[in-house]
PDB file of N, CA and C in Angstrom:
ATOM      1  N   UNK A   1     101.211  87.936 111.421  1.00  0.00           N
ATOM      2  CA  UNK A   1     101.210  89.373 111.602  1.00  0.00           C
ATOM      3  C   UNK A   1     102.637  89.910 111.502  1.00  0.00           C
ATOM      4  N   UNK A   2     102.555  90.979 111.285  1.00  0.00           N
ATOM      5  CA  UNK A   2     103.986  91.948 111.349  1.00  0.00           C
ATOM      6  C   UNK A   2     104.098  92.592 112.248  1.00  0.00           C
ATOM      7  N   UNK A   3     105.204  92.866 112.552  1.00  0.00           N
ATOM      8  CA  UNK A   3     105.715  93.839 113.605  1.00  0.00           C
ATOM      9  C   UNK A   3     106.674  94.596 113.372  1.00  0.00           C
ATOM     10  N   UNK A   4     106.125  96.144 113.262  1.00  0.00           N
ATOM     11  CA  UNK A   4     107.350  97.105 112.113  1.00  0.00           C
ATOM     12  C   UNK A   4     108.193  97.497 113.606  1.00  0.00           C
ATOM     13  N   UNK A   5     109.343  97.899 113.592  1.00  0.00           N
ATOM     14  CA  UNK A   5     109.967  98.508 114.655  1.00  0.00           C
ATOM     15  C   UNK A   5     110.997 100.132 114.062  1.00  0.00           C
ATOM     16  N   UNK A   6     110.932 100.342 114.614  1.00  0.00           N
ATOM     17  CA  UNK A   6     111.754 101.911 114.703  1.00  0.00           C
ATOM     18  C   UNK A   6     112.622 102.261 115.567  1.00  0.00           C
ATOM     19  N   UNK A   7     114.146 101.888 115.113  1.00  0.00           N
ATOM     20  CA  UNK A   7     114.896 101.414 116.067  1.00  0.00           C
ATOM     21  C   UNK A   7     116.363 102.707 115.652  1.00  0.00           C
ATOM     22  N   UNK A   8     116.639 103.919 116.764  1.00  0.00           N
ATOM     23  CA  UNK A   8     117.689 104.425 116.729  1.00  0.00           C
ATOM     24  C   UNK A   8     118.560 104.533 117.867  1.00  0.00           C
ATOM     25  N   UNK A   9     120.023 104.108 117.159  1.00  0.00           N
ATOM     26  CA  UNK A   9     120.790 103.367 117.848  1.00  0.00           C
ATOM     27  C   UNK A   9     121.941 105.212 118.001  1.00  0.00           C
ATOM     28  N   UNK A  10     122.085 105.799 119.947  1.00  0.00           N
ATOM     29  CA  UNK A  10     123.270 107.124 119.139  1.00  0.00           C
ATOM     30  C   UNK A  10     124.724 106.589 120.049  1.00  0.00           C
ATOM     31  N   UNK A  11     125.466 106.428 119.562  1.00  0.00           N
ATOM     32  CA  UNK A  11     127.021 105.676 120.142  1.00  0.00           C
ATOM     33  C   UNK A  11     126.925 107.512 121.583  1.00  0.00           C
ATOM     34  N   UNK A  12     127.568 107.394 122.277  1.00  0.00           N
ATOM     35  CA  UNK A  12     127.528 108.298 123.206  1.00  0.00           C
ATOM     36  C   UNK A  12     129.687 108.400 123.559  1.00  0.00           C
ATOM     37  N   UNK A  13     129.892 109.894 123.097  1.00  0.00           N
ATOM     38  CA  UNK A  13     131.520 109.797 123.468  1.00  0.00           C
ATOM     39  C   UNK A  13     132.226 109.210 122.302  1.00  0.00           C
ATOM     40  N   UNK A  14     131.933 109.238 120.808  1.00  0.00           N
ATOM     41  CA  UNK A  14     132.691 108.863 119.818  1.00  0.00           C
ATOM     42  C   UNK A  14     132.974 110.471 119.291  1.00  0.00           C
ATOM     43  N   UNK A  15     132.156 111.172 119.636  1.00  0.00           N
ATOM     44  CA  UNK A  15     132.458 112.419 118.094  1.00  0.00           C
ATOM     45  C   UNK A  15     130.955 112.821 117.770  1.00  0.00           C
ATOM     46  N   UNK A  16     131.371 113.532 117.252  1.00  0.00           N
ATOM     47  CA  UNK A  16     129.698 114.274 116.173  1.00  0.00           C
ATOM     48  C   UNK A  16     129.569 112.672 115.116  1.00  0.00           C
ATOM     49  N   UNK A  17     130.404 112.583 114.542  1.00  0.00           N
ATOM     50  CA  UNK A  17     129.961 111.420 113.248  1.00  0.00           C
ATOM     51  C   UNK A  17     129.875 109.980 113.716  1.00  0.00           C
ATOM     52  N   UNK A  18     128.994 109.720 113.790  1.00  0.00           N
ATOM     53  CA  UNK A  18     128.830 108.169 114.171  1.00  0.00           C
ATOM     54  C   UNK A  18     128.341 106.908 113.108  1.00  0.00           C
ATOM     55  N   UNK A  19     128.176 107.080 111.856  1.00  0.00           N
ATOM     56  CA  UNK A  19     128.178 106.570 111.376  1.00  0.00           C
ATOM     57  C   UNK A  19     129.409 105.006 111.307  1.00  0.00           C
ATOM     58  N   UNK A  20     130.302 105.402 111.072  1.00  0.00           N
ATOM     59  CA  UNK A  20     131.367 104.180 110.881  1.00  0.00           C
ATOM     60  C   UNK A  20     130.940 103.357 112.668  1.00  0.00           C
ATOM     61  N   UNK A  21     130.384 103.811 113.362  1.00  0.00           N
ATOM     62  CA  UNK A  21     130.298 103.018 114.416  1.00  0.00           C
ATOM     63  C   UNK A  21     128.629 102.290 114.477  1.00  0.00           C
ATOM     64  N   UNK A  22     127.701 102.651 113.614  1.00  0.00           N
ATOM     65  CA  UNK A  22     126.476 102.201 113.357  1.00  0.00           C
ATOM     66  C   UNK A  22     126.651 101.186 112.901  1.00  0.00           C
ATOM     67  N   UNK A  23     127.865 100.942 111.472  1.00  0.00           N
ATOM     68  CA  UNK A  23     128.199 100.010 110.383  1.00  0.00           C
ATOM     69  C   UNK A  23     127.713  98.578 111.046  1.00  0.00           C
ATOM     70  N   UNK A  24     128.323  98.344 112.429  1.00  0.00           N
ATOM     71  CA  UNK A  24     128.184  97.171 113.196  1.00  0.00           C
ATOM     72  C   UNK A  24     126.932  96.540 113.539  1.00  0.00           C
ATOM     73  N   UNK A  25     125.806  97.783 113.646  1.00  0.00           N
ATOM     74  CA  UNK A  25     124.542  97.058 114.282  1.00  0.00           C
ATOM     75  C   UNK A  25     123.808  96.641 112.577  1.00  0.00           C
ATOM     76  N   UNK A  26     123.959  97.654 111.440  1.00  0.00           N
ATOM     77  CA  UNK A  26     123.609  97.021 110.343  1.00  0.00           C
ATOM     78  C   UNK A  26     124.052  96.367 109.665  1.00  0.00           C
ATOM     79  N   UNK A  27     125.091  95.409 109.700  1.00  0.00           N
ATOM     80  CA  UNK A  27     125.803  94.278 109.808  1.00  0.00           C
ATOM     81  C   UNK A  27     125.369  93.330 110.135  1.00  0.00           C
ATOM     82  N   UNK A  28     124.855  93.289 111.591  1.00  0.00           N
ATOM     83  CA  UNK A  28     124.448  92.434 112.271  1.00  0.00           C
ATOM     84  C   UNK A  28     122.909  92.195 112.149  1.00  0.00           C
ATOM     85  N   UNK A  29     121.932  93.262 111.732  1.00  0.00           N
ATOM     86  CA  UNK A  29     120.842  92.535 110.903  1.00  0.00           C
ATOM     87  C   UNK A  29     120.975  92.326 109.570  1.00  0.00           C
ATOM     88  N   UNK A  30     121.771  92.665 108.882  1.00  0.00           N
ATOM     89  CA  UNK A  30     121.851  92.083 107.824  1.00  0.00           C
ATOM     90  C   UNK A  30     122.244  90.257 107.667  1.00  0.00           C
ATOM     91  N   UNK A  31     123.107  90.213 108.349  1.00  0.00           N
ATOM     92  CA  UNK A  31     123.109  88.657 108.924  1.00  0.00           C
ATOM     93  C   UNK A  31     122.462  87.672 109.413  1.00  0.00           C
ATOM     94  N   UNK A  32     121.179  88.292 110.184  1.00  0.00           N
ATOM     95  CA  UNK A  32     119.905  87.910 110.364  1.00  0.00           C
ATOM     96  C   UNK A  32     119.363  87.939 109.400  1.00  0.00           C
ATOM     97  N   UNK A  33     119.086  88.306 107.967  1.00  0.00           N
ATOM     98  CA  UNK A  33     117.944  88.253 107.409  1.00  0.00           C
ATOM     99  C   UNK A  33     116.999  89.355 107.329  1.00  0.00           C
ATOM    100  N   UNK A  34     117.228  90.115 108.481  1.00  0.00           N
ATOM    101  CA  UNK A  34     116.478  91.115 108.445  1.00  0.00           C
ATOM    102  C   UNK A  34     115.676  92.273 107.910  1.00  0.00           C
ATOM    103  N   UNK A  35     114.969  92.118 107.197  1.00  0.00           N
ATOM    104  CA  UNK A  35     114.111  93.321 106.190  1.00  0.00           C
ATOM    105  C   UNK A  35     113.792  94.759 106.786  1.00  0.00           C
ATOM    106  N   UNK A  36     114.813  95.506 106.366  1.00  0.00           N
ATOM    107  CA  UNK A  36     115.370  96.478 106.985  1.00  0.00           C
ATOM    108  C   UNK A  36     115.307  98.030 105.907  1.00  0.00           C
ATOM    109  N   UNK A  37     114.902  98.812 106.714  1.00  0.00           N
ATOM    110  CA  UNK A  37     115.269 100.640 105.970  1.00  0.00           C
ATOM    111  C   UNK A  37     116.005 101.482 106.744  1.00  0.00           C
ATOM    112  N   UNK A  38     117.179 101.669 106.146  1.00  0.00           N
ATOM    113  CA  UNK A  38     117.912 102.604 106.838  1.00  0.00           C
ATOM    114  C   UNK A  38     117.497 104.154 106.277  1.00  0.00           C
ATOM    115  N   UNK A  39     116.846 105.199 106.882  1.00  0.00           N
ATOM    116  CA  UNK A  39     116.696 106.322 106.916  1.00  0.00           C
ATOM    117  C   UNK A  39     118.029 107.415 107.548  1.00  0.00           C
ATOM    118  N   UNK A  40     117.614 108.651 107.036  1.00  0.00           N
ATOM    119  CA  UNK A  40     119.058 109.435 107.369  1.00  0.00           C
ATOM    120  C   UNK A  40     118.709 109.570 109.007  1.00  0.00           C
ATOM    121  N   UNK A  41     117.636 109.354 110.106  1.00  0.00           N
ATOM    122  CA  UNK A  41     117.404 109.293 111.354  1.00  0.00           C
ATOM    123  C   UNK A  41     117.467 108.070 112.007  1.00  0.00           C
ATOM    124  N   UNK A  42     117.285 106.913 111.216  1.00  0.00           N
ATOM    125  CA  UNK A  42     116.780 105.978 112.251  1.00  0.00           C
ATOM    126  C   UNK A  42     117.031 104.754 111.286  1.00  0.00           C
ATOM    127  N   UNK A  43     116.592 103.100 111.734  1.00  0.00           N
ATOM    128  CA  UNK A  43     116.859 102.300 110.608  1.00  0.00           C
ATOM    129  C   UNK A  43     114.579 101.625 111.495  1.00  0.00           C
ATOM    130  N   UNK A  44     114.249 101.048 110.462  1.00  0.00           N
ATOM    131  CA  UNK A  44     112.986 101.131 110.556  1.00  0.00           C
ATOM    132  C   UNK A  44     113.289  99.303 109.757  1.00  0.00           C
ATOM    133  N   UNK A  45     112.949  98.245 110.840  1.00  0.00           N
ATOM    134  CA  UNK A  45     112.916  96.939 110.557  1.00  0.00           C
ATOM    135  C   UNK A  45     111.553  96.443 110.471  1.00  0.00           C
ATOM    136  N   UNK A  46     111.379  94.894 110.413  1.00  0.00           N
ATOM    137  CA  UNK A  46     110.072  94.036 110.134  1.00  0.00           C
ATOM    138  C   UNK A  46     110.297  93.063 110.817  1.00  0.00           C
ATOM    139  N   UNK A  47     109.510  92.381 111.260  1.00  0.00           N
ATOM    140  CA  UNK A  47     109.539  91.010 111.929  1.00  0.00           C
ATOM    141  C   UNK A  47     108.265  90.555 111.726  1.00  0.00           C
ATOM    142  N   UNK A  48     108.252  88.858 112.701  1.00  0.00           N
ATOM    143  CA  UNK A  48     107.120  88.608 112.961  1.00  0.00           C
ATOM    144  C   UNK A  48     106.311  88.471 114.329  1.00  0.00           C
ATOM    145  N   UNK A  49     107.074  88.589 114.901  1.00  0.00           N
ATOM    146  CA  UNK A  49     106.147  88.928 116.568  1.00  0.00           C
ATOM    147  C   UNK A  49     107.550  89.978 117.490  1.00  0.00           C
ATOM    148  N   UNK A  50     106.852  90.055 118.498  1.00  0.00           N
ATOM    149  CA  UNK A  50     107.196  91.269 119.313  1.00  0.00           C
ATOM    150  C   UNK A  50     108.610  90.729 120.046  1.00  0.00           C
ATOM    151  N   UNK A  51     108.744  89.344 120.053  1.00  0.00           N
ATOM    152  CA  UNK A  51     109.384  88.692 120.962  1.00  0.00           C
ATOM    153  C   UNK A  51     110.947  89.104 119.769  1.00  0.00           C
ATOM    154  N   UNK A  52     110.529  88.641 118.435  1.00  0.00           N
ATOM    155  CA  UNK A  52     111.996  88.425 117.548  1.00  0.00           C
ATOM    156  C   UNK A  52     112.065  89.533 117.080  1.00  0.00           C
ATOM    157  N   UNK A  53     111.382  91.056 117.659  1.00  0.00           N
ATOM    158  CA  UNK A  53     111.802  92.636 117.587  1.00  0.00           C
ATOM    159  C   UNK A  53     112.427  92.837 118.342  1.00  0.00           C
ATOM    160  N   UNK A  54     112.383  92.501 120.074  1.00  0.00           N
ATOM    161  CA  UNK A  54     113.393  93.283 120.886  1.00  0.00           C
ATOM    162  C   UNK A  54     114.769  92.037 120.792  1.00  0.00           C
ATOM    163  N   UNK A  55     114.540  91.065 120.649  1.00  0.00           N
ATOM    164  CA  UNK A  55     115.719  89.713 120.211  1.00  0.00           C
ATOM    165  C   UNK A  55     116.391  90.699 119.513  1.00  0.00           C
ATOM    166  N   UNK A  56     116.176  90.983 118.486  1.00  0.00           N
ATOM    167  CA  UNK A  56     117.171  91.905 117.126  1.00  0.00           C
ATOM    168  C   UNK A  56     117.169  93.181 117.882  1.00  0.00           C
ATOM    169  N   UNK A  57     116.619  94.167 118.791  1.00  0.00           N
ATOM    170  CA  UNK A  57     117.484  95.057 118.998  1.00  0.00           C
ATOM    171  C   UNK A  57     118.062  95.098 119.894  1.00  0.00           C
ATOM    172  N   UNK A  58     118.314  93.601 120.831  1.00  0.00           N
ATOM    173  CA  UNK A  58     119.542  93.628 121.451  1.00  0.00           C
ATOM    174  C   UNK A  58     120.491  93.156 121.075  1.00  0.00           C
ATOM    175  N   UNK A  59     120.386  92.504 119.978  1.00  0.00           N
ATOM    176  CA  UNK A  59     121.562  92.310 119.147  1.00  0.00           C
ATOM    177  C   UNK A  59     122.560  93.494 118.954  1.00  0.00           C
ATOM    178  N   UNK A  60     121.584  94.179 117.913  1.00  0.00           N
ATOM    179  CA  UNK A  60     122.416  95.003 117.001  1.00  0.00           C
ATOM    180  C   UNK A  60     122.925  96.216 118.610  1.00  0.00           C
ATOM    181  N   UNK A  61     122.067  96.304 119.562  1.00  0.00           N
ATOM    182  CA  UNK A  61     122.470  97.498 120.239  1.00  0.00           C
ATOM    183  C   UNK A  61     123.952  96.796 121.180  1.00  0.00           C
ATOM    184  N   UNK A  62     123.782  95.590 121.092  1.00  0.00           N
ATOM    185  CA  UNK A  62     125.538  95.180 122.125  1.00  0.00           C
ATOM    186  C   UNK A  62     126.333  95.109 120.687  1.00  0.00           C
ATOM    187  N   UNK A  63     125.690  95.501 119.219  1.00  0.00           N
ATOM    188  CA  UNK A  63     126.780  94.929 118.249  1.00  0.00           C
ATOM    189  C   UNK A  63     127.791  96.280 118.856  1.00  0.00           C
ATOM    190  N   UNK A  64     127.265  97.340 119.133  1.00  0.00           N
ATOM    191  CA  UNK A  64     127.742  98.581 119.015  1.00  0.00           C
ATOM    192  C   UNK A  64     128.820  98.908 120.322  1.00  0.00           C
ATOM    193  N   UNK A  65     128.440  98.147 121.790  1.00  0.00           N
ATOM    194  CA  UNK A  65     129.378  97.934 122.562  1.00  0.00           C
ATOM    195  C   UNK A  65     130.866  96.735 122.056  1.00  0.00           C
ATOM    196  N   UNK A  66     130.303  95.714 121.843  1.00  0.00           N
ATOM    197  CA  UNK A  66     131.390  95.202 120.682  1.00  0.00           C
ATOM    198  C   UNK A  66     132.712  95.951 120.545  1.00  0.00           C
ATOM    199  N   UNK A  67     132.244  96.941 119.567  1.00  0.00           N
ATOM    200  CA  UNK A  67     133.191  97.659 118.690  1.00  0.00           C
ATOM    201  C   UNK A  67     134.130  98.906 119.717  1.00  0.00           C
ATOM    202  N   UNK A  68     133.744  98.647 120.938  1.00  0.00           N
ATOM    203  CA  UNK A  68     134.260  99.326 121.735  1.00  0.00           C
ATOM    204  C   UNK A  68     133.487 101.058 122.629  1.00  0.00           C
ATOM    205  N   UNK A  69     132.496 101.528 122.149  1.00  0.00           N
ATOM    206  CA  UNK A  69     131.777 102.013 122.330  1.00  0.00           C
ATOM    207  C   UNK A  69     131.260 102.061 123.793  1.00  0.00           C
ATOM    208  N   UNK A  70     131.585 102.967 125.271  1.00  0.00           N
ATOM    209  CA  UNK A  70     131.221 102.788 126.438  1.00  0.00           C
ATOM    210  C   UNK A  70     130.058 103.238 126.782  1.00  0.00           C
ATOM    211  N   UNK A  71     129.001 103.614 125.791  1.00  0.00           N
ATOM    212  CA  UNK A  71     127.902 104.478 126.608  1.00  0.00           C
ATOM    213  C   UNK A  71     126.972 104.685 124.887  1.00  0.00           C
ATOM    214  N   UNK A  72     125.789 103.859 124.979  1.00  0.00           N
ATOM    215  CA  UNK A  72     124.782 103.827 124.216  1.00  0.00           C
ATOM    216  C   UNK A  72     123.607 103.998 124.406  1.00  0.00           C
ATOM    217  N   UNK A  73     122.870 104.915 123.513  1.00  0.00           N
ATOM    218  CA  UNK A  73     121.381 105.206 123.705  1.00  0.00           C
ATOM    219  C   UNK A  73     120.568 104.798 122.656  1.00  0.00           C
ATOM    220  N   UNK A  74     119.267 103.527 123.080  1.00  0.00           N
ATOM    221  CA  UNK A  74     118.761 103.082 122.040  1.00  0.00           C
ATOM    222  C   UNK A  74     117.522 103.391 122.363  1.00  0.00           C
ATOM    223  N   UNK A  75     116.712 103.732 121.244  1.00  0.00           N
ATOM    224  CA  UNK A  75     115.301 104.258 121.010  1.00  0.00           C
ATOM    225  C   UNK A  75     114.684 102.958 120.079  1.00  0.00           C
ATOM    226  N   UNK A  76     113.483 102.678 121.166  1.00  0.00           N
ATOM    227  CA  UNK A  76     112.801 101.890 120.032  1.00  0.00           C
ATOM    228  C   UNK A  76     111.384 101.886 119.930  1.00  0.00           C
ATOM    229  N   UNK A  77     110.327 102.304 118.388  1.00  0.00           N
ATOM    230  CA  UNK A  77     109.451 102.256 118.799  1.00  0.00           C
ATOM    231  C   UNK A  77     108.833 100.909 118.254  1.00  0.00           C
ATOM    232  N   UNK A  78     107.582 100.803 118.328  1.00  0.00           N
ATOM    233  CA  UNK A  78     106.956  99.344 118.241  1.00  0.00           C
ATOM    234  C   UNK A  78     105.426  99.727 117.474  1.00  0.00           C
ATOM    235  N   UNK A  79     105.149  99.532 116.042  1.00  0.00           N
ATOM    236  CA  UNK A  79     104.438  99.184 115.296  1.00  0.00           C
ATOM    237  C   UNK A  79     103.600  97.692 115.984  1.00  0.00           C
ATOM    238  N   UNK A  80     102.921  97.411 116.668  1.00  0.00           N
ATOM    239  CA  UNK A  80     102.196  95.748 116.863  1.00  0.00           C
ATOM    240  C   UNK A  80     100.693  96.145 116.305  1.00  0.00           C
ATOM    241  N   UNK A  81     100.468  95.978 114.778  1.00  0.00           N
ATOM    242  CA  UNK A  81      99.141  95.635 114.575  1.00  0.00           C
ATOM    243  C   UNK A  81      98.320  94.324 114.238  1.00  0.00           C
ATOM    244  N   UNK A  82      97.403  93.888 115.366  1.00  0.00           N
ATOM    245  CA  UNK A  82      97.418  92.613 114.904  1.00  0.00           C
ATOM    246  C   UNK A  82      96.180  92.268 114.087  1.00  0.00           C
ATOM    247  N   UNK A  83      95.193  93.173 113.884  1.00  0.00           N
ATOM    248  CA  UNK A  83      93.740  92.918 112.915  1.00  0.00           C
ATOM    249  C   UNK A  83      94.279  93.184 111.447  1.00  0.00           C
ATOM    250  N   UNK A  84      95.022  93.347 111.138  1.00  0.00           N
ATOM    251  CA  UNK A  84      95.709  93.644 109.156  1.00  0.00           C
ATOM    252  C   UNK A  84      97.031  93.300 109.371  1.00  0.00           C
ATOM    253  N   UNK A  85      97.278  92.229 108.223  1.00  0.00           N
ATOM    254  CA  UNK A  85      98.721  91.761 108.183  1.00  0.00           C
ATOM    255  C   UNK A  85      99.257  92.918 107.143  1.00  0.00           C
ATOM    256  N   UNK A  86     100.125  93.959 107.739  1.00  0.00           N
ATOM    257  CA  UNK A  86     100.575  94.820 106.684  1.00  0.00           C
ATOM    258  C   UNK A  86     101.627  95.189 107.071  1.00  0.00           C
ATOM    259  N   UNK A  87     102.902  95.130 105.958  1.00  0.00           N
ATOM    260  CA  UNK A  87     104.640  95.047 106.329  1.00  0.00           C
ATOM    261  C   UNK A  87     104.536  96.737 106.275  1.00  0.00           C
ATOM    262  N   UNK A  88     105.744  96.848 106.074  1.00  0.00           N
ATOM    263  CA  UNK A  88     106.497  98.235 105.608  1.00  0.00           C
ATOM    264  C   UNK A  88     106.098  98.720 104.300  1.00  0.00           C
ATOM    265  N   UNK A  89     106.017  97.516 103.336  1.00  0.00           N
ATOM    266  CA  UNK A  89     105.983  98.054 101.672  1.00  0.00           C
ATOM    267  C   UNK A  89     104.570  98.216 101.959  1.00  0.00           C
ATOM    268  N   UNK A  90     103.609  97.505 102.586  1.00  0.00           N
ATOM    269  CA  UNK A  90     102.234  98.146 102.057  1.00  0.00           C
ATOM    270  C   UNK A  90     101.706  99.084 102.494  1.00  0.00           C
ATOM    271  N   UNK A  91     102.194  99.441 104.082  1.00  0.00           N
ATOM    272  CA  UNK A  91     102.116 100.867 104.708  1.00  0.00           C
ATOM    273  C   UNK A  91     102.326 102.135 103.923  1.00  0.00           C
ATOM    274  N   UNK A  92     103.337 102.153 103.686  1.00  0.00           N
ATOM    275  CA  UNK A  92     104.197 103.068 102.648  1.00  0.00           C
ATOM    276  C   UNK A  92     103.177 103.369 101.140  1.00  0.00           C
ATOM    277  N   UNK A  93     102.510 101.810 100.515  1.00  0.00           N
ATOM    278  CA  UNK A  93     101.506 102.256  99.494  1.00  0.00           C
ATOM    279  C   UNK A  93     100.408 102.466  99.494  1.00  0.00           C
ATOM    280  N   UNK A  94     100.047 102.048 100.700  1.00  0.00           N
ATOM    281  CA  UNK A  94      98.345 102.803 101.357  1.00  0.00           C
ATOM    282  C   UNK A  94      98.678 104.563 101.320  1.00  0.00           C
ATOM    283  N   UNK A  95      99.975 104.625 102.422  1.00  0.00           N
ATOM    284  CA  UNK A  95     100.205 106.412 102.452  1.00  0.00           C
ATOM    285  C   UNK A  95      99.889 106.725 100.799  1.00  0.00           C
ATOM    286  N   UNK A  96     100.711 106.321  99.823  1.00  0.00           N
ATOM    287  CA  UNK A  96     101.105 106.768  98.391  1.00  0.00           C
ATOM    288  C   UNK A  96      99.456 106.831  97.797  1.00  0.00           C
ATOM    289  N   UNK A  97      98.372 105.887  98.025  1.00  0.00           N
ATOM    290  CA  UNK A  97      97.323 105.815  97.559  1.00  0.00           C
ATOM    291  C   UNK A  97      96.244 106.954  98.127  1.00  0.00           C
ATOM    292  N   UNK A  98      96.444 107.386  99.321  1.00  0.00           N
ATOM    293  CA  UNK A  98      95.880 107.877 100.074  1.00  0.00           C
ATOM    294  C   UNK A  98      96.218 109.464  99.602  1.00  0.00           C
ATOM    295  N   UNK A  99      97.139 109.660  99.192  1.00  0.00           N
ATOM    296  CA  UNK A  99      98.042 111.007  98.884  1.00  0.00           C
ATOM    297  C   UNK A  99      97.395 111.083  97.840  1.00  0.00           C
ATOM    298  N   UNK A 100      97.321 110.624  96.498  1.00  0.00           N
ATOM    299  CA  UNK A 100      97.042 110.342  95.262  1.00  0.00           C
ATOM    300  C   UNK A 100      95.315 110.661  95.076  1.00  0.00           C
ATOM    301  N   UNK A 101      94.284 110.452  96.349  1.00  0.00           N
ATOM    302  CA  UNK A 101      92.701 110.350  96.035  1.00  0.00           C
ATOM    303  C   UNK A 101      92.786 111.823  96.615  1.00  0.00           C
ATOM    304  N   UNK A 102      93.959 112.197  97.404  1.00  0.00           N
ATOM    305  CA  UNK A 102      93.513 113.664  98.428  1.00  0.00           C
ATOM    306  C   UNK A 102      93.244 114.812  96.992  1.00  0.00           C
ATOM    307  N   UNK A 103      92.035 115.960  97.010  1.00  0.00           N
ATOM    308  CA  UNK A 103      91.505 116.513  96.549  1.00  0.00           C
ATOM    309  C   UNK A 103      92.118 117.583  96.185  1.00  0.00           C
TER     310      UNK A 103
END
């Protein structure tokens, strides 16, 4: 089974732009392996059970203390479907198919 996650990471006390301080947590799944979408809100990962979803977002969320960062707010939501094995790409082409029959 898959386990999609929806994971936004906001640095707290850097500035309005936080990007160059995100760089670190997508770094750090990228190093994992991690099958990953970064959106302009949020970064939206894959796994295979629930256990090696919150594993990876405590990774990436201390990557961000790391870098010096005193005060972080992490949002995560949790995709667990376990009757259909279906990732990110096929979610995404059910929506596209589904869009496509609408009348």
């Amino acid at each position: 089974m898959v386990v999609i996650v929806e994971l936004n990471i906001i640095p707290l006390g850097v500035g309005t732009s936080v990007g160059k301080f995100l760089v670190s947590a997508l770094e750090e799944m990228e190093k994992m392996n991690v099958k990953h979408q970064i959106t302009p809100m949020c970064t939206i990962f894959e796994t295979k059970n629930i256990e090696e979803a919150f594993r990876i977002v405590k990774i990436v969320h201390e990557a961000i203390f790391r870098i010096g960062v005193k005060r972080v707010i992490t949002t995560v939501r949790v995709d667990d479907r376990r009757d259909v094995d279906r990732g990110m790409k096929e979610k995404l082409e059910s929506l596209k198919e589904t869009l496509k029959s609408k009348p």
